[in-house]
C-alpha atoms as a PDB file:
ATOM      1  CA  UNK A   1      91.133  82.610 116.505  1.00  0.00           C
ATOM      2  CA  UNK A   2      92.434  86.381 116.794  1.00  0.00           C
ATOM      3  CA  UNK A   3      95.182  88.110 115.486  1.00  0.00           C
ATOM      4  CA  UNK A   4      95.919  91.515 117.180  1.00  0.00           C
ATOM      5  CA  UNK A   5      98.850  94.000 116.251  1.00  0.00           C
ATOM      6  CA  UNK A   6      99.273  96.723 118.695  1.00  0.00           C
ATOM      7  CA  UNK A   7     101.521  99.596 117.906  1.00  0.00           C
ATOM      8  CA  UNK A   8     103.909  97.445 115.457  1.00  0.00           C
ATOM      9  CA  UNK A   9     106.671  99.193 114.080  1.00  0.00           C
ATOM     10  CA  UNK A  10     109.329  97.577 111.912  1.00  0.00           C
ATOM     11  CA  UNK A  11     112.534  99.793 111.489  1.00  0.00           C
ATOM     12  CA  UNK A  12     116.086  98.619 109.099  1.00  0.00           C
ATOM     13  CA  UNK A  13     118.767 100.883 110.491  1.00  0.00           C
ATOM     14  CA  UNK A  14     117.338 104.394 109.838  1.00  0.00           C
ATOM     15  CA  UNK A  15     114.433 103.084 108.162  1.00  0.00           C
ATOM     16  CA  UNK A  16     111.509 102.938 108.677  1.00  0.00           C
ATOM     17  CA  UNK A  17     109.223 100.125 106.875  1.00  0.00           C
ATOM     18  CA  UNK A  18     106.037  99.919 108.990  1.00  0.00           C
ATOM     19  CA  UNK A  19     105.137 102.778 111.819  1.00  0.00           C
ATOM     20  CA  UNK A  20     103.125 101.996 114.815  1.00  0.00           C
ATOM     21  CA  UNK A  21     100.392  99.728 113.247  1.00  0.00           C
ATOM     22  CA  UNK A  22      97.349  98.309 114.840  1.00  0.00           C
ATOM     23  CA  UNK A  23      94.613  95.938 114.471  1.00  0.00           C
ATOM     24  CA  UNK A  24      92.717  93.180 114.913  1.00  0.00           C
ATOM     25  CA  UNK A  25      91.731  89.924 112.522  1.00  0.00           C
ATOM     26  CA  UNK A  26      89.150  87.339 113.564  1.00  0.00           C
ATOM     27  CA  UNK A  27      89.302  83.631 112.309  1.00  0.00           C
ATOM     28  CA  UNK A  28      86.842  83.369 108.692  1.00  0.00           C
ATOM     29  CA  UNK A  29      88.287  86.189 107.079  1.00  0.00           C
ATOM     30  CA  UNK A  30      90.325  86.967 104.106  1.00  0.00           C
ATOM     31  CA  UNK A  31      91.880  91.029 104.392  1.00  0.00           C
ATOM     32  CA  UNK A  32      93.547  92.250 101.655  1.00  0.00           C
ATOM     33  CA  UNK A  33      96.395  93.882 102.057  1.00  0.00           C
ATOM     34  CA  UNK A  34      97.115  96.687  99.426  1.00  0.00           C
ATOM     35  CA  UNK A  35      99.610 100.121  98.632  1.00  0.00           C
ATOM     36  CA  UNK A  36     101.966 101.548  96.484  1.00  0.00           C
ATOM     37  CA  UNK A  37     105.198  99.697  95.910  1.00  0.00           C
ATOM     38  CA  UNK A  38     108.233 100.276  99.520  1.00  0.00           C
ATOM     39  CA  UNK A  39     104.781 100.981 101.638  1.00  0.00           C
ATOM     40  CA  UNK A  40     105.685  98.201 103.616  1.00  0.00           C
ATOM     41  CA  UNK A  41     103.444  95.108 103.035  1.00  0.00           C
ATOM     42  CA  UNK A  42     105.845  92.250 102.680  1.00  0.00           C
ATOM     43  CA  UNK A  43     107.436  93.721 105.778  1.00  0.00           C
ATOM     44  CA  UNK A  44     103.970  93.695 107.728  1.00  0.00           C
ATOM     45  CA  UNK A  45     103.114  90.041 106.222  1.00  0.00           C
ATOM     46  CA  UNK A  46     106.674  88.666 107.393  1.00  0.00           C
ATOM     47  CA  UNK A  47     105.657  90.441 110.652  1.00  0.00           C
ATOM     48  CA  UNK A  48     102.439  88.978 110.872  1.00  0.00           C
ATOM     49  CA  UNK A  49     103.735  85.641 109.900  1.00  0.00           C
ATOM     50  CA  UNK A  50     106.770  85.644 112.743  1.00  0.00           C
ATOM     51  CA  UNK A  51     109.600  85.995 110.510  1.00  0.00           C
ATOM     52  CA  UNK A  52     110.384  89.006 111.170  1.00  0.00           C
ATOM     53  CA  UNK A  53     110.523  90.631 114.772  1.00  0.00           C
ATOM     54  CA  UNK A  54     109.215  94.031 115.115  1.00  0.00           C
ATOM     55  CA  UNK A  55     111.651  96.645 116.571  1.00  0.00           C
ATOM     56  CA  UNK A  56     108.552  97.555 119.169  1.00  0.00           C
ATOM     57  CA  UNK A  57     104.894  96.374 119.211  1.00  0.00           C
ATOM     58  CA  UNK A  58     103.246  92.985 119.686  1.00  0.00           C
ATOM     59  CA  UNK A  59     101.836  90.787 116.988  1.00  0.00           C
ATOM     60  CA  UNK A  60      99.828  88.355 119.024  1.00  0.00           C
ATOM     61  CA  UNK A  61      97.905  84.938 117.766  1.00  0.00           C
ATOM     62  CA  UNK A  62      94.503  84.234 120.786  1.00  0.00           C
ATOM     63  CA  UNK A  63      97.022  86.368 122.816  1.00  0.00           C
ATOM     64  CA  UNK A  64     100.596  84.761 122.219  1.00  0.00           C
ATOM     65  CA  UNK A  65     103.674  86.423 121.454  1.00  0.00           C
ATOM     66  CA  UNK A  66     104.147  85.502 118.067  1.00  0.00           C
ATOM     67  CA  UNK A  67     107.690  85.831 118.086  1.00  0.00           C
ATOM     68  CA  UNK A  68     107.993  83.908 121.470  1.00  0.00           C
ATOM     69  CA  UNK A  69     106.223  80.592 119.700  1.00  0.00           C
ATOM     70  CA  UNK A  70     108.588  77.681 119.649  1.00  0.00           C
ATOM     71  CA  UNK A  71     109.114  76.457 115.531  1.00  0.00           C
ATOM     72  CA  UNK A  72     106.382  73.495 115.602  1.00  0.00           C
ATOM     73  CA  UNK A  73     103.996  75.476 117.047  1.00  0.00           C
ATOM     74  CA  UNK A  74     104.446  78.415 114.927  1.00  0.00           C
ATOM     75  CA  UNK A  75     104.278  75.821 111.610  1.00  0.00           C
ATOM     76  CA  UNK A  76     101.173  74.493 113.307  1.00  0.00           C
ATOM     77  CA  UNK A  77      99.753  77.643 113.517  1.00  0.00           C
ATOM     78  CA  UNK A  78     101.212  80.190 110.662  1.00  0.00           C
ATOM     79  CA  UNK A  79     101.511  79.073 107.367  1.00  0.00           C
ATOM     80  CA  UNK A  80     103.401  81.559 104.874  1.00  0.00           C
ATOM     81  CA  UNK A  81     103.760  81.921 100.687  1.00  0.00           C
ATOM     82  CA  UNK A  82     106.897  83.871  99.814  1.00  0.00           C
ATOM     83  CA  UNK A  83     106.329  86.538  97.272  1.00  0.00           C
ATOM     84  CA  UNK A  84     109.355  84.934  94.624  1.00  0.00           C
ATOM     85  CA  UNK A  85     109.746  80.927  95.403  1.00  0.00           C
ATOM     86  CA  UNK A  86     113.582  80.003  95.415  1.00  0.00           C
ATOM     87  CA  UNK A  87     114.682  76.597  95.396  1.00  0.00           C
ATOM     88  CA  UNK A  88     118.411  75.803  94.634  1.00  0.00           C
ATOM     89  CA  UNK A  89     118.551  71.790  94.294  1.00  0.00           C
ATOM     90  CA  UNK A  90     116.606  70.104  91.379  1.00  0.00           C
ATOM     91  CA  UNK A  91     113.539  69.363  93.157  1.00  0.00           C
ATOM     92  CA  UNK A  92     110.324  68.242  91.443  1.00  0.00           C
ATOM     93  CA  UNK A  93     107.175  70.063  92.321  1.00  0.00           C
ATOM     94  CA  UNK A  94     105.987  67.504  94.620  1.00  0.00           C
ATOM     95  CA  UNK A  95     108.964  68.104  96.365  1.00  0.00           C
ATOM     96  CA  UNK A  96     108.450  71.491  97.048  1.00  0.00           C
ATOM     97  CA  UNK A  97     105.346  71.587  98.421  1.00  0.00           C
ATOM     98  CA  UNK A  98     106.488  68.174 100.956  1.00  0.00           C
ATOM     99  CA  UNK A  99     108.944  70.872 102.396  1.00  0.00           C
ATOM    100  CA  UNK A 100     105.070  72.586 104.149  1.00  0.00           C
ATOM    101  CA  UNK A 101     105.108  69.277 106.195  1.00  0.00           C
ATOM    102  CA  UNK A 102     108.938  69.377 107.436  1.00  0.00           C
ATOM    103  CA  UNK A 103     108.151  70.971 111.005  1.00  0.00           C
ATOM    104  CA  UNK A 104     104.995  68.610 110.874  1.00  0.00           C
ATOM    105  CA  UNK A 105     105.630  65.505 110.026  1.00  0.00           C
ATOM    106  CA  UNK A 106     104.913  63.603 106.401  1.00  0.00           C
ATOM    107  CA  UNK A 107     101.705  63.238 104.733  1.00  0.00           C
ATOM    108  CA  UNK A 108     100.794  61.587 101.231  1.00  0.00           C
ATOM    109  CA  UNK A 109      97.643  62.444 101.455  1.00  0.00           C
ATOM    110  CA  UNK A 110      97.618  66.222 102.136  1.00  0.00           C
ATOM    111  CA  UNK A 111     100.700  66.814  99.864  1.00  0.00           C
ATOM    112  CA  UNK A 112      98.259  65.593  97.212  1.00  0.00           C
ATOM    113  CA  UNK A 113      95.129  67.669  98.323  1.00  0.00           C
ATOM    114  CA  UNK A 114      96.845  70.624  98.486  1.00  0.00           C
ATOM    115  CA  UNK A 115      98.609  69.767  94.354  1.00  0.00           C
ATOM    116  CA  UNK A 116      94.357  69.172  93.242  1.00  0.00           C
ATOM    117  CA  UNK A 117      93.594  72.030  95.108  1.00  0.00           C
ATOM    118  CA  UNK A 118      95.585  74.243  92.714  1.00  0.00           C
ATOM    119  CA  UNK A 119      95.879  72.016  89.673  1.00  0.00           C
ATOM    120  CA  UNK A 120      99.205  70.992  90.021  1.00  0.00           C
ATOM    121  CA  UNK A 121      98.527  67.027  90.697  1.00  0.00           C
ATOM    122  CA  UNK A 122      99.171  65.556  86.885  1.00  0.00           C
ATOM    123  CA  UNK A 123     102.070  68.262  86.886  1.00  0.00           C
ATOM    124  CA  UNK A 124     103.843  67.453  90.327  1.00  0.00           C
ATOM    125  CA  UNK A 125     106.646  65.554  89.105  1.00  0.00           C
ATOM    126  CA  UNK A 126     107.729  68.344  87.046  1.00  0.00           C
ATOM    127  CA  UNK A 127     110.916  69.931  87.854  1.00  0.00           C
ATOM    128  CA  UNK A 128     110.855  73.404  89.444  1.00  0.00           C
ATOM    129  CA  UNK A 129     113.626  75.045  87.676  1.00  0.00           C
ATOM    130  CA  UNK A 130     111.408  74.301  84.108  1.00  0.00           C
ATOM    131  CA  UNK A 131     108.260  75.498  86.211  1.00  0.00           C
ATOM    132  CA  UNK A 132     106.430  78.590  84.611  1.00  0.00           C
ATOM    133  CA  UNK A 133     106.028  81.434  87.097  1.00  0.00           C
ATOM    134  CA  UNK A 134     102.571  80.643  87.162  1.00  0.00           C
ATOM    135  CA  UNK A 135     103.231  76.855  88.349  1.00  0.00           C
ATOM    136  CA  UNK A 136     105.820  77.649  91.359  1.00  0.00           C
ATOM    137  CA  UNK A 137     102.915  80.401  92.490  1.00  0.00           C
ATOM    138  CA  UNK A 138     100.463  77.689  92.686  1.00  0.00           C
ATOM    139  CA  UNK A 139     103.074  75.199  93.913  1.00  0.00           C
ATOM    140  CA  UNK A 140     103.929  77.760  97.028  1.00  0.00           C
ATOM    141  CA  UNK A 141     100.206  78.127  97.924  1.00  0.00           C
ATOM    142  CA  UNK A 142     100.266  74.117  97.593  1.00  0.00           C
ATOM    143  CA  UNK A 143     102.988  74.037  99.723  1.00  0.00           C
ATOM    144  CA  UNK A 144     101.293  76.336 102.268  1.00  0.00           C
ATOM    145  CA  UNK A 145      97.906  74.293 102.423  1.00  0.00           C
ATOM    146  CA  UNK A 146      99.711  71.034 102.973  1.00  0.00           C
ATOM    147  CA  UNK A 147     101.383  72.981 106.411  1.00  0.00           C
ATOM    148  CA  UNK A 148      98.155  74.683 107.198  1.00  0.00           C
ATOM    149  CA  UNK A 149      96.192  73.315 109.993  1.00  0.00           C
ATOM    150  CA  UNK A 150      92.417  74.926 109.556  1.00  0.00           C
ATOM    151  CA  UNK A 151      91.748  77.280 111.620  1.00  0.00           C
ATOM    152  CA  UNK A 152      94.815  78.776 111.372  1.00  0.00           C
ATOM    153  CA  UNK A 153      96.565  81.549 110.108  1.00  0.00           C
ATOM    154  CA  UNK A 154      97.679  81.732 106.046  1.00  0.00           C
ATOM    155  CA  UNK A 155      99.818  84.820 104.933  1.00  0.00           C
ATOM    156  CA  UNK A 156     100.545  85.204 101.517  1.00  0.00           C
ATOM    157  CA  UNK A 157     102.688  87.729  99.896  1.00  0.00           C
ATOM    158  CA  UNK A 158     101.063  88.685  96.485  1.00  0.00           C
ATOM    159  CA  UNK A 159     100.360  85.114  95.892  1.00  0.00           C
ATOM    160  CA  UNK A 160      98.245  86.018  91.855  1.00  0.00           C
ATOM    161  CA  UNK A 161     100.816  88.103  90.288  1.00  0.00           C
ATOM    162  CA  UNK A 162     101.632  85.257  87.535  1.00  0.00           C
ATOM    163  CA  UNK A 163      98.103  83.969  87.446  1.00  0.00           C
ATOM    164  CA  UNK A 164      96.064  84.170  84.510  1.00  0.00           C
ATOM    165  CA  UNK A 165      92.481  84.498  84.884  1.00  0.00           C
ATOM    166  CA  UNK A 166      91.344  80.311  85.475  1.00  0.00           C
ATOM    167  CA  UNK A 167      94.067  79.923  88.312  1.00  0.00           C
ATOM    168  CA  UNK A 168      92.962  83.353  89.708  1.00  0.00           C
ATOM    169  CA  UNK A 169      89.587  82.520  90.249  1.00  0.00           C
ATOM    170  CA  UNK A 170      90.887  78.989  91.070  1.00  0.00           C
ATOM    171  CA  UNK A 171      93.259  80.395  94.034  1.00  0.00           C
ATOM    172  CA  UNK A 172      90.469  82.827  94.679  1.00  0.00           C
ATOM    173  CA  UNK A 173      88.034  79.938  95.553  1.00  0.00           C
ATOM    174  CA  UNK A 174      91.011  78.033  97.379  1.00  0.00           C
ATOM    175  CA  UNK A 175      91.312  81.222  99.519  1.00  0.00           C
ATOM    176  CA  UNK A 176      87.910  81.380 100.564  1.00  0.00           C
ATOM    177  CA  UNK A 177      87.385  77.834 101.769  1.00  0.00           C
ATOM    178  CA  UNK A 178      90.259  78.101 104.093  1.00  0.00           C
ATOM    179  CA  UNK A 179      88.276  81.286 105.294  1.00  0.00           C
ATOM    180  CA  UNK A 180      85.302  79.043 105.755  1.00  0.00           C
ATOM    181  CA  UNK A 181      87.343  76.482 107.422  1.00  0.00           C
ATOM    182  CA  UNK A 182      87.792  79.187 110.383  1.00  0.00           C
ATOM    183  CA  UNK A 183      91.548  80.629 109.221  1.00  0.00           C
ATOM    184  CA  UNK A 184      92.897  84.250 109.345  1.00  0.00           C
ATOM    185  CA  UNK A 185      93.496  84.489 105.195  1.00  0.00           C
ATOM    186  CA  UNK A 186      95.844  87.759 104.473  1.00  0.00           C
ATOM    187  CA  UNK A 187      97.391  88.142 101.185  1.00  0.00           C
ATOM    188  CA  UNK A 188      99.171  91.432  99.825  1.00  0.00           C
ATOM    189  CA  UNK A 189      97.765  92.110  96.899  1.00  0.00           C
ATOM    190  CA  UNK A 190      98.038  94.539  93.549  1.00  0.00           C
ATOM    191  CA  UNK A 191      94.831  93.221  91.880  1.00  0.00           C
ATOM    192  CA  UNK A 192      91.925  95.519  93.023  1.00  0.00           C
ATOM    193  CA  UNK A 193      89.223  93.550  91.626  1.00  0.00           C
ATOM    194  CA  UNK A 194      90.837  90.719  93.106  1.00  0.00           C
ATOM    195  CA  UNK A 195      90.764  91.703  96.603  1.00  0.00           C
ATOM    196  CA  UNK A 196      87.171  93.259  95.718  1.00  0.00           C
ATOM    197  CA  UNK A 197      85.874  89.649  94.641  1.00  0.00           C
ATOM    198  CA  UNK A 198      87.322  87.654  97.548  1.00  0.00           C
ATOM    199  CA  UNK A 199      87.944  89.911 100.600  1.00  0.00           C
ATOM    200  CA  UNK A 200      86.045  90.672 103.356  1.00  0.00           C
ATOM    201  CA  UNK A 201      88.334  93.274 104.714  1.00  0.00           C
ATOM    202  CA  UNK A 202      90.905  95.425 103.397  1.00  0.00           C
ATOM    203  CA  UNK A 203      94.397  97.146 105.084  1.00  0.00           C
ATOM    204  CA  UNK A 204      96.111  99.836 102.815  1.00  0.00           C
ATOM    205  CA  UNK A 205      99.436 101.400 103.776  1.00  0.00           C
ATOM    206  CA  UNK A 206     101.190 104.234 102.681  1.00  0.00           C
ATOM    207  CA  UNK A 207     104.768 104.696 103.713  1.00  0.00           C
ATOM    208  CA  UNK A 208     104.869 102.362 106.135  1.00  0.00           C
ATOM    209  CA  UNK A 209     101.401 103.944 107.948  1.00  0.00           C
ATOM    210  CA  UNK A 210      97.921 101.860 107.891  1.00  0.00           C
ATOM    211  CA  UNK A 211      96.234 104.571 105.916  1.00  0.00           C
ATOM    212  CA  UNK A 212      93.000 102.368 105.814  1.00  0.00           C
ATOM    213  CA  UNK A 213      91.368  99.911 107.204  1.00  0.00           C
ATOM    214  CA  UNK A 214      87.810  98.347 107.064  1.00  0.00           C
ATOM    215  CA  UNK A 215      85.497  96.071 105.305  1.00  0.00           C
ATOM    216  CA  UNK A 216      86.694  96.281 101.675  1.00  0.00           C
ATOM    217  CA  UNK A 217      83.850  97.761 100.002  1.00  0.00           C
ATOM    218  CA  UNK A 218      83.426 100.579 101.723  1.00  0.00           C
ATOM    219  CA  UNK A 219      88.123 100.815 101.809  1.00  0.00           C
ATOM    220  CA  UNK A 220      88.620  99.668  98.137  1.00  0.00           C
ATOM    221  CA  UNK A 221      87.016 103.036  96.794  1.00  0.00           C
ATOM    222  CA  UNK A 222      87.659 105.655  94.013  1.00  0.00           C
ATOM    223  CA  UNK A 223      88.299 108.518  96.385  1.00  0.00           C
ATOM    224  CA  UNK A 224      90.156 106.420  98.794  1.00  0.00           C
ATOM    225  CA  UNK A 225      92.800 104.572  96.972  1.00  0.00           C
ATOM    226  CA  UNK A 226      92.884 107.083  94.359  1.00  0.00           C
ATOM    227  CA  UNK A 227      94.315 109.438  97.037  1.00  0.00           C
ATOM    228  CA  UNK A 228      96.821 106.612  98.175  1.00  0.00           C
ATOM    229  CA  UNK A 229      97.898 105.714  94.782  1.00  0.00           C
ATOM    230  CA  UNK A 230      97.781 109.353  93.300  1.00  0.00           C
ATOM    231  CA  UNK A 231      95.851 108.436  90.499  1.00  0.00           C
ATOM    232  CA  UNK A 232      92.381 109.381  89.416  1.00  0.00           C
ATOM    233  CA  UNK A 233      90.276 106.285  90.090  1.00  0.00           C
ATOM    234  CA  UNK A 234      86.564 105.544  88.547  1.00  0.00           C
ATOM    235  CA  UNK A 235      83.822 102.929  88.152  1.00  0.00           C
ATOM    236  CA  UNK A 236      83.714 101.325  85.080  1.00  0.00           C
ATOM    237  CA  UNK A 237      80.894  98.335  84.924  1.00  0.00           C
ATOM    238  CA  UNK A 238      81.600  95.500  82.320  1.00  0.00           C
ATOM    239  CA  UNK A 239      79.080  93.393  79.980  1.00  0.00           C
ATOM    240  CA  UNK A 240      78.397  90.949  82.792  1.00  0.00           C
ATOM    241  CA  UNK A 241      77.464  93.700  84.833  1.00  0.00           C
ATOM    242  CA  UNK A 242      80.872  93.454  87.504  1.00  0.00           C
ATOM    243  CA  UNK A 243      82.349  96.557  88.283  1.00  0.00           C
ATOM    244  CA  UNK A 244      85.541  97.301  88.205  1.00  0.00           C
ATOM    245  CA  UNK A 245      88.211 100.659  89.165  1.00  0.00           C
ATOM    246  CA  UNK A 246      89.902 102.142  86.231  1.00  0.00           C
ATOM    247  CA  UNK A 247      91.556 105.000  85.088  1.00  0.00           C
ATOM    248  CA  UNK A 248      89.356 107.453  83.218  1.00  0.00           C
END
């Protein structure tokens, strides 16, 4: 499995949300995708994920237009975590995450793999609209794994910003055994030492450019995302001996 962007460039009337981007993702990796807030990473991830069609480029899937894929094969294929869950009837949890299998076709048994997978099982028949932030996170990624078919592609659009620290390492894990499985993992995240714990590789943008690109140690840097930030970044090494970027 390959993903390959050539020259992608996403424009909304005068603006411009991602310029002329390129690369290339092979299957059994998870990329971070990181960069100051409006630099264009939910519109690259929608991009990536076929939901939104670039105004010139090509996002292509083992050389397919991904644009051009009919529905069932891009939900065979794709599988996508929205950034803020919405649901407007009174659905249970449960509920929400059978919606991953509506292109697909019903299944018990991975709707409930995908609700152990992230916790959610003894909590599934809870109803969304009393969910924490927290649960409806989880329940999207749930939702996600239930559609995903290994080997594919999972996009997910800051999917640990109401985690706290067991469902982060939790979804952390999660990510990385769809990795193993043979998928293309990308997930926009803010957490640095998140994306420094599970990703291989790292994309950063900066108004709308791919500033940075690269296997994330050598990307996720003082220097680097200190200039793309425009903050002052160091080291700082914990009492387990982890290190972490902070602020001086």
């Amino acid at each position: 499995m390959r993903l390959k962007l050539s020259d992608v460039t996403v424009r909304y009337g005068a603006h411009t949300a991602i310029r002329s981007v390129d690369a290339g993702i092979d299957g059994g990796k998870i990329v971070a995708v990181l960069g100051p807030n409006a630099s264009g990473k939910t519109t690259l991830l929608r991009t990536i994920a076929g939901l939104q069609v670039p105004s010139s480029g090509i996002v292509e899937l083992d050389g397919a237009n991904v644009t051009k894929m009919k529905p069932h094969d891009l939900a065979s294929k794709i599988a996508w975590v929205a950034r803020v869950g919405e649901v407007s009837s009174s659905f249970t949890i449960r509920k929400v995450v059978e919606l991953g299998r509506y292109a697909l076709g019903p299944s018990r048994q991975r709707v409930e793999d995908a609700l152990a997978k992230v916790g959610l099982l003894s909590r599934c028949d809870s109803l969304w609209f009393e969910a924490s932030a927290g649960m409806r996170q989880r329940a999207g990624i749930a939702r996600a794994l239930a559609q995903r078919t290994p080997g594919g592609v999972l996009v997910l659009d800051e999917p640990t910003s109401a985690l706290d620290l067991r469902h982060l390492r939790m979804v952390g894990d999660v990510l990385r055994q769809c990795a193993s499985e043979g998928d293309i993992v990308i997930a926009a995240v803010h957490n640095i030492a998140f994306a420094l714990d599970v990703a291989d590789e790292a994309l950063v943008l900066r108004d709308g450019q791919l500033t940075l690109a690269g296997n994330s140690t050598a990307v996720l840097t003082p220097s680097s995302l200190g200039d793309v930030f425009g903050v002052d970044l160091a080291w700082a090494t914990d009492d387990a001996g982890n290190r972490h970027l902070v602020q001086p």
